[in-house]
N, C-alpha and C. Protein backbone atom coordinates (compact mmCIF):
# COMPACT_ATOMS: atom_id res chain seq x y z
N UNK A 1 142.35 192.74 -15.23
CA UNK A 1 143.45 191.81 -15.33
C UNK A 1 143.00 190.44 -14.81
N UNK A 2 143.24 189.55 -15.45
CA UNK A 2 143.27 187.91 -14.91
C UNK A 2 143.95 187.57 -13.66
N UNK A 3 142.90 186.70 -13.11
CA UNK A 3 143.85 186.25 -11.57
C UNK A 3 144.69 185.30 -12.27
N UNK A 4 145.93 185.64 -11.14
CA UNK A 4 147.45 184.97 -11.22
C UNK A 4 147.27 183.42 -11.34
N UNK A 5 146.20 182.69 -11.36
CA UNK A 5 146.04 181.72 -11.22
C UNK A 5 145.18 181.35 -12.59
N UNK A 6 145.03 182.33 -13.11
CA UNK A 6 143.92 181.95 -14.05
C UNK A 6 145.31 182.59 -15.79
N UNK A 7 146.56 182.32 -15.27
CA UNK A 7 147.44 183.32 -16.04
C UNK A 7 148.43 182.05 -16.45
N UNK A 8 148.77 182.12 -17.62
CA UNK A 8 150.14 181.07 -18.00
C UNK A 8 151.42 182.27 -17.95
N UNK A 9 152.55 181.82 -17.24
CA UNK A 9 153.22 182.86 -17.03
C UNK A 9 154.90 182.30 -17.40
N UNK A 10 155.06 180.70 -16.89
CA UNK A 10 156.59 180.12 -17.35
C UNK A 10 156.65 179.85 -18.64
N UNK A 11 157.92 179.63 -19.00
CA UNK A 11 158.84 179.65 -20.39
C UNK A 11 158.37 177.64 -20.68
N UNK A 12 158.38 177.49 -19.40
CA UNK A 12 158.50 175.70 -19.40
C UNK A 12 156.75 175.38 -20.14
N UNK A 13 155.90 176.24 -19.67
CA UNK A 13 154.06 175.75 -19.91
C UNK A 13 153.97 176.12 -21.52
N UNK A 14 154.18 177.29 -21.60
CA UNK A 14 154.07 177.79 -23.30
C UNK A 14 154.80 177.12 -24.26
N UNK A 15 155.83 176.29 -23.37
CA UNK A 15 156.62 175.34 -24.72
C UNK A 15 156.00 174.31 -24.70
N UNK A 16 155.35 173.38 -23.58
CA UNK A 16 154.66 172.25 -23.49
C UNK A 16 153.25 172.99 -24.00
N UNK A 17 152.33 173.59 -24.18
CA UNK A 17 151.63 174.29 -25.20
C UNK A 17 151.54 174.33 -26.59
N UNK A 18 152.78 175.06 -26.57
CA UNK A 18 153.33 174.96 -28.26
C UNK A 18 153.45 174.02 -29.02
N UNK A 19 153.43 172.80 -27.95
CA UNK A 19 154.11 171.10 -28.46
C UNK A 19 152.93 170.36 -28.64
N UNK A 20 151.84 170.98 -27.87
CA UNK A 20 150.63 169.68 -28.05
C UNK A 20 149.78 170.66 -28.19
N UNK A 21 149.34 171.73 -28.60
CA UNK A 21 148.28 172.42 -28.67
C UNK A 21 147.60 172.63 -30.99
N UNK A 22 146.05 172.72 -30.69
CA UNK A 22 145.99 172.72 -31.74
C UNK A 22 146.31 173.93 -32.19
N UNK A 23 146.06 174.48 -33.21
CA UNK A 23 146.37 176.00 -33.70
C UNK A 23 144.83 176.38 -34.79
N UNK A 24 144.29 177.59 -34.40
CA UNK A 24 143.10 178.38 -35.09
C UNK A 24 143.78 179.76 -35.44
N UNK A 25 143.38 180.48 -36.28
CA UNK A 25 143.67 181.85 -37.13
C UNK A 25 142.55 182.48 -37.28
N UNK A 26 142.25 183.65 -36.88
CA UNK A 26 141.34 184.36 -37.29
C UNK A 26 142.12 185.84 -37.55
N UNK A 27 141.72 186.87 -38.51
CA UNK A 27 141.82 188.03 -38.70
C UNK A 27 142.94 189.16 -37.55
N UNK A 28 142.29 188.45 -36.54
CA UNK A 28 143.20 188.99 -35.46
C UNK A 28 144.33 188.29 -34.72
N UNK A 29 144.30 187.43 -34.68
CA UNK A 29 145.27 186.56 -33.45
C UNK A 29 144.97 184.98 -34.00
N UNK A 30 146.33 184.48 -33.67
CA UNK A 30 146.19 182.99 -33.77
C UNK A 30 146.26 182.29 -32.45
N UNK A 31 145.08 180.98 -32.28
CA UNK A 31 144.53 180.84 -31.25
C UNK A 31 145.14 179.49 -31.03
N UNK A 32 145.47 179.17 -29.79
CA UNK A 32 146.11 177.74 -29.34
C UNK A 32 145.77 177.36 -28.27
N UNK A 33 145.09 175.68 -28.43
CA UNK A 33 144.52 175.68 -27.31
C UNK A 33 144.94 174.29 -26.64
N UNK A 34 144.98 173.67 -25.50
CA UNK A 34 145.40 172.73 -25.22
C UNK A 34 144.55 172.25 -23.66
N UNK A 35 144.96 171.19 -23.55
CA UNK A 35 144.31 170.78 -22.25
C UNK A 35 145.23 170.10 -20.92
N UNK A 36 144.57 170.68 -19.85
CA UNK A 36 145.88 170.74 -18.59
C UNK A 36 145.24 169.89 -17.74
N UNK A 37 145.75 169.31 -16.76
CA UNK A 37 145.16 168.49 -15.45
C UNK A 37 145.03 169.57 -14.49
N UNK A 38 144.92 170.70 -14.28
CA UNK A 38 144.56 171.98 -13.26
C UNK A 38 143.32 171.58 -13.01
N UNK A 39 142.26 171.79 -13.62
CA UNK A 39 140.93 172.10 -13.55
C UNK A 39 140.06 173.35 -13.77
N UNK A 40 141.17 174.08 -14.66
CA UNK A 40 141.22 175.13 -14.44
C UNK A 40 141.46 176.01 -15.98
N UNK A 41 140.71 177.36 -16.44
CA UNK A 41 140.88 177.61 -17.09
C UNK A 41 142.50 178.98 -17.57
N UNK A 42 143.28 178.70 -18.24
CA UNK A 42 144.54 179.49 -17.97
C UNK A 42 144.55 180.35 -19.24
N UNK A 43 145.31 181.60 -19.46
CA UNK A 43 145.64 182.16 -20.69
C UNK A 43 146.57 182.96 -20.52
N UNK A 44 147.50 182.45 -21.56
CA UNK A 44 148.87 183.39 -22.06
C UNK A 44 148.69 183.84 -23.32
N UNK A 45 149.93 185.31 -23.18
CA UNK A 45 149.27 186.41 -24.87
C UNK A 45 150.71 186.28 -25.03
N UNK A 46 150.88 186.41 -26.31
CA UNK A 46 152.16 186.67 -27.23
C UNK A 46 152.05 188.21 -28.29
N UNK A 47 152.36 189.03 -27.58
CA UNK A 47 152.49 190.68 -28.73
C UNK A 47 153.82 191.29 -29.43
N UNK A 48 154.23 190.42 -30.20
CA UNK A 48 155.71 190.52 -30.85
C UNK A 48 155.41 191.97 -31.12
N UNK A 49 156.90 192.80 -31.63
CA UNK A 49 157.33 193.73 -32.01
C UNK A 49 156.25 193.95 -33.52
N UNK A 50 155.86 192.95 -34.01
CA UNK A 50 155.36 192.63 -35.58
C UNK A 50 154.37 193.94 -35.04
N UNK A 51 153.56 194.07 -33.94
CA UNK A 51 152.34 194.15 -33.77
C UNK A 51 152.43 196.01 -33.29
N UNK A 52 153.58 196.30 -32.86
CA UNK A 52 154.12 197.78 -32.45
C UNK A 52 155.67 198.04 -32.40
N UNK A 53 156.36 198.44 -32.45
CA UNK A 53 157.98 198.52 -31.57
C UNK A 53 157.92 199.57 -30.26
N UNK A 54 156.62 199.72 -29.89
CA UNK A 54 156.52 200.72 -28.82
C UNK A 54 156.20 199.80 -27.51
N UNK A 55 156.45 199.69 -26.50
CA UNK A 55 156.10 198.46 -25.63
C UNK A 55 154.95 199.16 -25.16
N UNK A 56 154.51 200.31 -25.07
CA UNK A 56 152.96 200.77 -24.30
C UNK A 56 151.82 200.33 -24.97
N UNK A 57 152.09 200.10 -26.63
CA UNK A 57 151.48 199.74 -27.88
C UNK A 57 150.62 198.18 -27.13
N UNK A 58 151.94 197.65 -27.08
CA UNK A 58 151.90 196.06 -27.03
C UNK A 58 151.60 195.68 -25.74
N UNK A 59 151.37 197.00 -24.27
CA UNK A 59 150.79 196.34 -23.18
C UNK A 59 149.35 196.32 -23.02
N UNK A 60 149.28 197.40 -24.47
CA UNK A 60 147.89 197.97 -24.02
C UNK A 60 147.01 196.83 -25.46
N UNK A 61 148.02 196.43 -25.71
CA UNK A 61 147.08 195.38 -26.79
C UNK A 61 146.66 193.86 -25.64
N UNK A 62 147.52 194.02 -24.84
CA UNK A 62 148.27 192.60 -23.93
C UNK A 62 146.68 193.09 -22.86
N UNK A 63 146.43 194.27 -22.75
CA UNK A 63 145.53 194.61 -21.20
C UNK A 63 144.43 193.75 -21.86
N UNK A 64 144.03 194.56 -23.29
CA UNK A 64 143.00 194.48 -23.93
C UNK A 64 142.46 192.61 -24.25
N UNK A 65 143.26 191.97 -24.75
CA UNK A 65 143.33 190.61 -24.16
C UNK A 65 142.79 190.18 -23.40
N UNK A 66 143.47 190.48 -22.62
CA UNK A 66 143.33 190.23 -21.41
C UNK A 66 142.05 190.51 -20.79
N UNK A 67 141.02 191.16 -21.21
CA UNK A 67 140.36 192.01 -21.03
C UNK A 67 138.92 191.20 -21.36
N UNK A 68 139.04 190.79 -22.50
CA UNK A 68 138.14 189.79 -23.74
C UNK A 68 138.46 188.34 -22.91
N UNK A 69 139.25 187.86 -22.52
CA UNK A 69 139.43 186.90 -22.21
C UNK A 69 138.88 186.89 -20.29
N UNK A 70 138.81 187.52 -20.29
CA UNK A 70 138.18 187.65 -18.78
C UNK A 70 137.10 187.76 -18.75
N UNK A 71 136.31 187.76 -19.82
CA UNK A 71 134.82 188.13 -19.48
C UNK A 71 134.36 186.73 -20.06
N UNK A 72 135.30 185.66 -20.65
CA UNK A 72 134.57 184.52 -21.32
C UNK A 72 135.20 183.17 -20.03
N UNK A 73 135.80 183.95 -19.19
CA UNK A 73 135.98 182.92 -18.35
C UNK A 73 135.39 181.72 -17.78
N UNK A 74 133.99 182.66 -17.82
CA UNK A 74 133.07 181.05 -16.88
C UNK A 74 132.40 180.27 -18.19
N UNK A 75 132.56 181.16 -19.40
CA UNK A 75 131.63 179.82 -20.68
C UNK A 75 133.21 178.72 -20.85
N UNK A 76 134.02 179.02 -20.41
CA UNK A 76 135.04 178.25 -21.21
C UNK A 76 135.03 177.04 -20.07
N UNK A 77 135.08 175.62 -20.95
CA UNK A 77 135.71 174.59 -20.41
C UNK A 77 136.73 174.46 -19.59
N UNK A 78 136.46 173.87 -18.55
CA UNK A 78 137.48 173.82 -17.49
C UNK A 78 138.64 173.00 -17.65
N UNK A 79 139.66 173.22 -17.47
CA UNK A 79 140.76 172.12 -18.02
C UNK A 79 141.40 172.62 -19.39
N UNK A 80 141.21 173.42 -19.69
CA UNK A 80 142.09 174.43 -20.80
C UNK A 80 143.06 175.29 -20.81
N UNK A 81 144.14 175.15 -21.78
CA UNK A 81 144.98 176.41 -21.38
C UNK A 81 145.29 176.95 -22.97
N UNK A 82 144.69 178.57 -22.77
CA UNK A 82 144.88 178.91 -24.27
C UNK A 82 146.02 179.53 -24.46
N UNK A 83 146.34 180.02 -25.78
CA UNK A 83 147.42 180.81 -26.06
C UNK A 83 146.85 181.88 -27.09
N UNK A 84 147.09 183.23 -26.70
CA UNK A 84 146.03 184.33 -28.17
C UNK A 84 147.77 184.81 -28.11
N UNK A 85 148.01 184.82 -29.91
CA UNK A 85 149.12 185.38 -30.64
C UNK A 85 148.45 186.53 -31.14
N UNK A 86 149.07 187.59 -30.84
CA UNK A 86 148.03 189.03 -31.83
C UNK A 86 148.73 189.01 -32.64
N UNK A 87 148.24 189.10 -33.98
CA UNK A 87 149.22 189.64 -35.42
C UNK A 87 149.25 191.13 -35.38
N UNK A 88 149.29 190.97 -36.96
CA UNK A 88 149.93 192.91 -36.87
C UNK A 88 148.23 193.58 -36.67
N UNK A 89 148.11 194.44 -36.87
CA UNK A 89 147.01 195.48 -36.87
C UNK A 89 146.00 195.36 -35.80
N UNK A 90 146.28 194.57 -34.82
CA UNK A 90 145.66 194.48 -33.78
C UNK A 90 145.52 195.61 -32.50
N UNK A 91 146.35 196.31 -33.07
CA UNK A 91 146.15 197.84 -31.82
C UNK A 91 145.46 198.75 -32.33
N UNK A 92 144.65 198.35 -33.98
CA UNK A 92 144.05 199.45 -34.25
C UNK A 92 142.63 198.76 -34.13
N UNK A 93 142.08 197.51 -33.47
CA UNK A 93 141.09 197.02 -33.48
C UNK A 93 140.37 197.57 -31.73
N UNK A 94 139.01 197.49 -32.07
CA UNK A 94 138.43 198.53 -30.76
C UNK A 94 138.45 197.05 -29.70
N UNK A 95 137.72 197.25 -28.70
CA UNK A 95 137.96 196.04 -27.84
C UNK A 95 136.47 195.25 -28.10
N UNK A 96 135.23 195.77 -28.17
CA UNK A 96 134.28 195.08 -28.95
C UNK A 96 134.47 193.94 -29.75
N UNK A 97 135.39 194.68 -30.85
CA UNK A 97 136.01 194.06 -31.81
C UNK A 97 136.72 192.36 -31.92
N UNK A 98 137.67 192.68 -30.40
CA UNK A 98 138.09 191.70 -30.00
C UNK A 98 137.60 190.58 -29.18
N UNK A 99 136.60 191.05 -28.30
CA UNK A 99 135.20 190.08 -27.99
C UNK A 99 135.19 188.83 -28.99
N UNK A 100 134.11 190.45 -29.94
CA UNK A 100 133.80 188.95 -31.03
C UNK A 100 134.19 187.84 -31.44
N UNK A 101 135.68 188.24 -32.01
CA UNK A 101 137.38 187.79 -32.85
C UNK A 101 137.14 186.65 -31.33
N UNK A 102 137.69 186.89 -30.15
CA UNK A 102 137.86 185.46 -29.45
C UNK A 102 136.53 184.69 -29.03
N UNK A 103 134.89 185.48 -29.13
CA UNK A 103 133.54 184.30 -28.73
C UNK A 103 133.70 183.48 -29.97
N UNK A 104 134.72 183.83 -31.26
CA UNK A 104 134.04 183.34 -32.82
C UNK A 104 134.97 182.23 -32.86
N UNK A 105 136.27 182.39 -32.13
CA UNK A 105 137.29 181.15 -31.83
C UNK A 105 136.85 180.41 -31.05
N UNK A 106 137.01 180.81 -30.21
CA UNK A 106 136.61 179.41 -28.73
C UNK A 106 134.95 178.64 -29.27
N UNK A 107 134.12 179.29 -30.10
CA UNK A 107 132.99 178.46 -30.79
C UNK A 107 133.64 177.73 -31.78
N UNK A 108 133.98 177.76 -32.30
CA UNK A 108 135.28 176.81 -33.51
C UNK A 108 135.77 175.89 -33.20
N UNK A 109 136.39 175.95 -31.93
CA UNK A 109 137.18 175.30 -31.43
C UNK A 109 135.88 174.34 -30.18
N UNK A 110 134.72 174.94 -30.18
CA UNK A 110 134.38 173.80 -29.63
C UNK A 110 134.29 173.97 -27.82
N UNK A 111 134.92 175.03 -27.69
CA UNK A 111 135.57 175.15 -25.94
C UNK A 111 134.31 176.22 -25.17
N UNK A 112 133.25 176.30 -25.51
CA UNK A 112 132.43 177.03 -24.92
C UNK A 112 131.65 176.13 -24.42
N UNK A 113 130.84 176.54 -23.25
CA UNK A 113 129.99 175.17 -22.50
C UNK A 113 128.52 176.00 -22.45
């Protein structure tokens, strides 16, 4: 799991996000990324119902995230705050899988150092 500090967690950050952030799509998740005065790298997940109607479905897609995104912590630019949207079929993807899907975004986007 991500430290609490390294986590977007209010209703107020993900809307100021939503408002100035660019937007990327890949196969798995749509990627949003924006830049904060923290210094600091942050990430919030979005796992709508689209993606399971089971909530164990959608925590364990949310761990897995979470999971990929913790191990790219120190290549990522400091001063970022992302947003990973999982689409549908994302609970049947292995976590390897999802590695790739977010090293192949954040290179796209430019945010790897």
């Amino acid at each position: 799991m991500l430290p609490s500090i390294n986590r977007i967690k209010k209703e107020k950050d993900f809307g100021s996000i939503f408002k100035c952030s660019k937007s990327f799509k890949n196969n798995l998740f749509v990627f949003r990324a924006a830049k904060n005065n923290l210094g600091l790298v942050r990430f919030g997940f979005v796992v709508s119902q689209k993606v399971s109607k089971k909530a164990t479905v959608r925590n364990k897609v949310r761990r897995r995230l979470s999971e990929a995104a913790k191990g790219q912590m120190k290549n990522i630019k400091n001063g970022t705050d992302i947003i990973l949207i999982a689409l549908a079929g994302l609970d049947k993807k292995e976590l390897t899988e999802i590695k790739v899907g977010l090293i192949d975004a954040l290179s796209k986007t430019r945010l790897l150092t």
